[in-house]
C-alpha atoms as a PDB file:
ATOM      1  CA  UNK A   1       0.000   0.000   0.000  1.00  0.00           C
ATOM      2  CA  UNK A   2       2.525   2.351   0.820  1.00  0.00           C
ATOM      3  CA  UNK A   3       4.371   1.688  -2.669  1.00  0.00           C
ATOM      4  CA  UNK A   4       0.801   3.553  -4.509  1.00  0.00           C
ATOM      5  CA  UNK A   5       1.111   6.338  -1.905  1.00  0.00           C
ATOM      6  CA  UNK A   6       4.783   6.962  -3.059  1.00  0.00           C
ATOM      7  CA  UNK A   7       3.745   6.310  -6.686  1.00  0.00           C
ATOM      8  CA  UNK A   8       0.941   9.127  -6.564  1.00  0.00           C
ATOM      9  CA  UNK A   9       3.011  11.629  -4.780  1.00  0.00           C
ATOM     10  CA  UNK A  10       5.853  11.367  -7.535  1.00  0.00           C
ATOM     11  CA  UNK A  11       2.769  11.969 -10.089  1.00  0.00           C
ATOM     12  CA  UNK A  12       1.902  14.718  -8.422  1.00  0.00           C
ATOM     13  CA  UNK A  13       5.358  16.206  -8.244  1.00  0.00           C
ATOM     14  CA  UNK A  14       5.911  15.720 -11.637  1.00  0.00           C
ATOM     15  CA  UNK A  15       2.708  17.210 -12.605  1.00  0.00           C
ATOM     16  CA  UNK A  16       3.553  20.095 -10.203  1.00  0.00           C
ATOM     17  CA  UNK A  17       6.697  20.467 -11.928  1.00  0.00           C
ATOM     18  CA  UNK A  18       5.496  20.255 -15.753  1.00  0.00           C
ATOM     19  CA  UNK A  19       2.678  22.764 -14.985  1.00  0.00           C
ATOM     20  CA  UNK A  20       5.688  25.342 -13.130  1.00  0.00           C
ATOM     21  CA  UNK A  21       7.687  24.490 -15.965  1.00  0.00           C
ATOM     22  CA  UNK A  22       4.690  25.753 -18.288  1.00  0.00           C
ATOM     23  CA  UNK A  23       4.229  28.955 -16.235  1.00  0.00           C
ATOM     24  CA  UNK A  24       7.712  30.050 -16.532  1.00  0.00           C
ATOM     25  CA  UNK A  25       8.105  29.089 -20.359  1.00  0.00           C
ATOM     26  CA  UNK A  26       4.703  31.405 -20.333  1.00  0.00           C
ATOM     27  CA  UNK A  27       6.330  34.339 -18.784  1.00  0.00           C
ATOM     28  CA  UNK A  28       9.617  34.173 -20.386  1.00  0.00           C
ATOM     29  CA  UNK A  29       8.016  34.334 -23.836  1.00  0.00           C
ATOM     30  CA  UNK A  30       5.599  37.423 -21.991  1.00  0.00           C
ATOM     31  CA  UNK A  31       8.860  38.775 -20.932  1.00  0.00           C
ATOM     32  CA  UNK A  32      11.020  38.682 -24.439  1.00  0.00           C
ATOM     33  CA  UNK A  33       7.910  40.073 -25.554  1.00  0.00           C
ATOM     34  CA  UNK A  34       7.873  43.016 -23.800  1.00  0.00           C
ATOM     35  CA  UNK A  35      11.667  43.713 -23.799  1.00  0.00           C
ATOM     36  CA  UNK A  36      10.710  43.390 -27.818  1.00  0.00           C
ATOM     37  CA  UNK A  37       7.796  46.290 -27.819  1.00  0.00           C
ATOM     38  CA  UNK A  38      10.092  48.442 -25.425  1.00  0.00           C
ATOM     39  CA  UNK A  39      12.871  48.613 -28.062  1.00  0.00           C
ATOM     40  CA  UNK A  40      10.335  49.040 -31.217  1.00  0.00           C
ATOM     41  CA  UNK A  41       8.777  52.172 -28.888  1.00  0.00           C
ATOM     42  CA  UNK A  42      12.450  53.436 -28.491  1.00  0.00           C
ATOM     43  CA  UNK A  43      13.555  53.434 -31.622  1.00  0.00           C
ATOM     44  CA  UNK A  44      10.151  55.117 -32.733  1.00  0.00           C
ATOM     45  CA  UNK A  45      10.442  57.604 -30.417  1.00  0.00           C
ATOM     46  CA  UNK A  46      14.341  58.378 -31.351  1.00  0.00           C
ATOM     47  CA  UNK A  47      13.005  58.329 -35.337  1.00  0.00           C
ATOM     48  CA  UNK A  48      10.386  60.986 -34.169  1.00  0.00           C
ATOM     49  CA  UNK A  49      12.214  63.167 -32.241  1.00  0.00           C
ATOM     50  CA  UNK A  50      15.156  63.019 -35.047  1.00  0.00           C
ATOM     51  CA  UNK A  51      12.608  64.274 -37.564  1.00  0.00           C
ATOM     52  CA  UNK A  52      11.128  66.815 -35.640  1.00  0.00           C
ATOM     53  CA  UNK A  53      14.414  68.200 -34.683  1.00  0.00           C
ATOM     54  CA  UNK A  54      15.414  68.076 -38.247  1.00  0.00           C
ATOM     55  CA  UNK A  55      11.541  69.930 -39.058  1.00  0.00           C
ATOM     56  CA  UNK A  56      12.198  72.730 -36.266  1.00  0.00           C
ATOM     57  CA  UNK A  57      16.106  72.925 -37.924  1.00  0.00           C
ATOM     58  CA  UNK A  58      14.428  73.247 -41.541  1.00  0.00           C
ATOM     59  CA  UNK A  59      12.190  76.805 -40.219  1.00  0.00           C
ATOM     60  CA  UNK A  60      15.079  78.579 -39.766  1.00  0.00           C
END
């Protein structure tokens, strides 16, 4: 009897573990997204204010 305990709890751990395994490849990909979108937003911001400077330059 005791060898079924021992053989459910190392399901259960192993379930435990694929599931935290699935989290965390979850919120890396969430988290290389992110860092992705900040750096598109940067350079967009750099390309705007680089034209704009170049537009207030161009009034002179």
């Amino acid at each position: 009897m005791a060898h079924a305990y021992s053989s459910s709890t190392q399901e259960l751990a192993y379930v435990s573990h694929s599931k935290s395994r699935r989290t965390n490849g979850f919120t890396r990909r969430c988290a290389r997204l992110a860092k992705e979108q900040r750096a598109r937003l940067y350079i967009l911001r750099r390309c705007a204010t680089m034209l704009l400077c170049w537009y207030i330059q161009g009034d002179d």
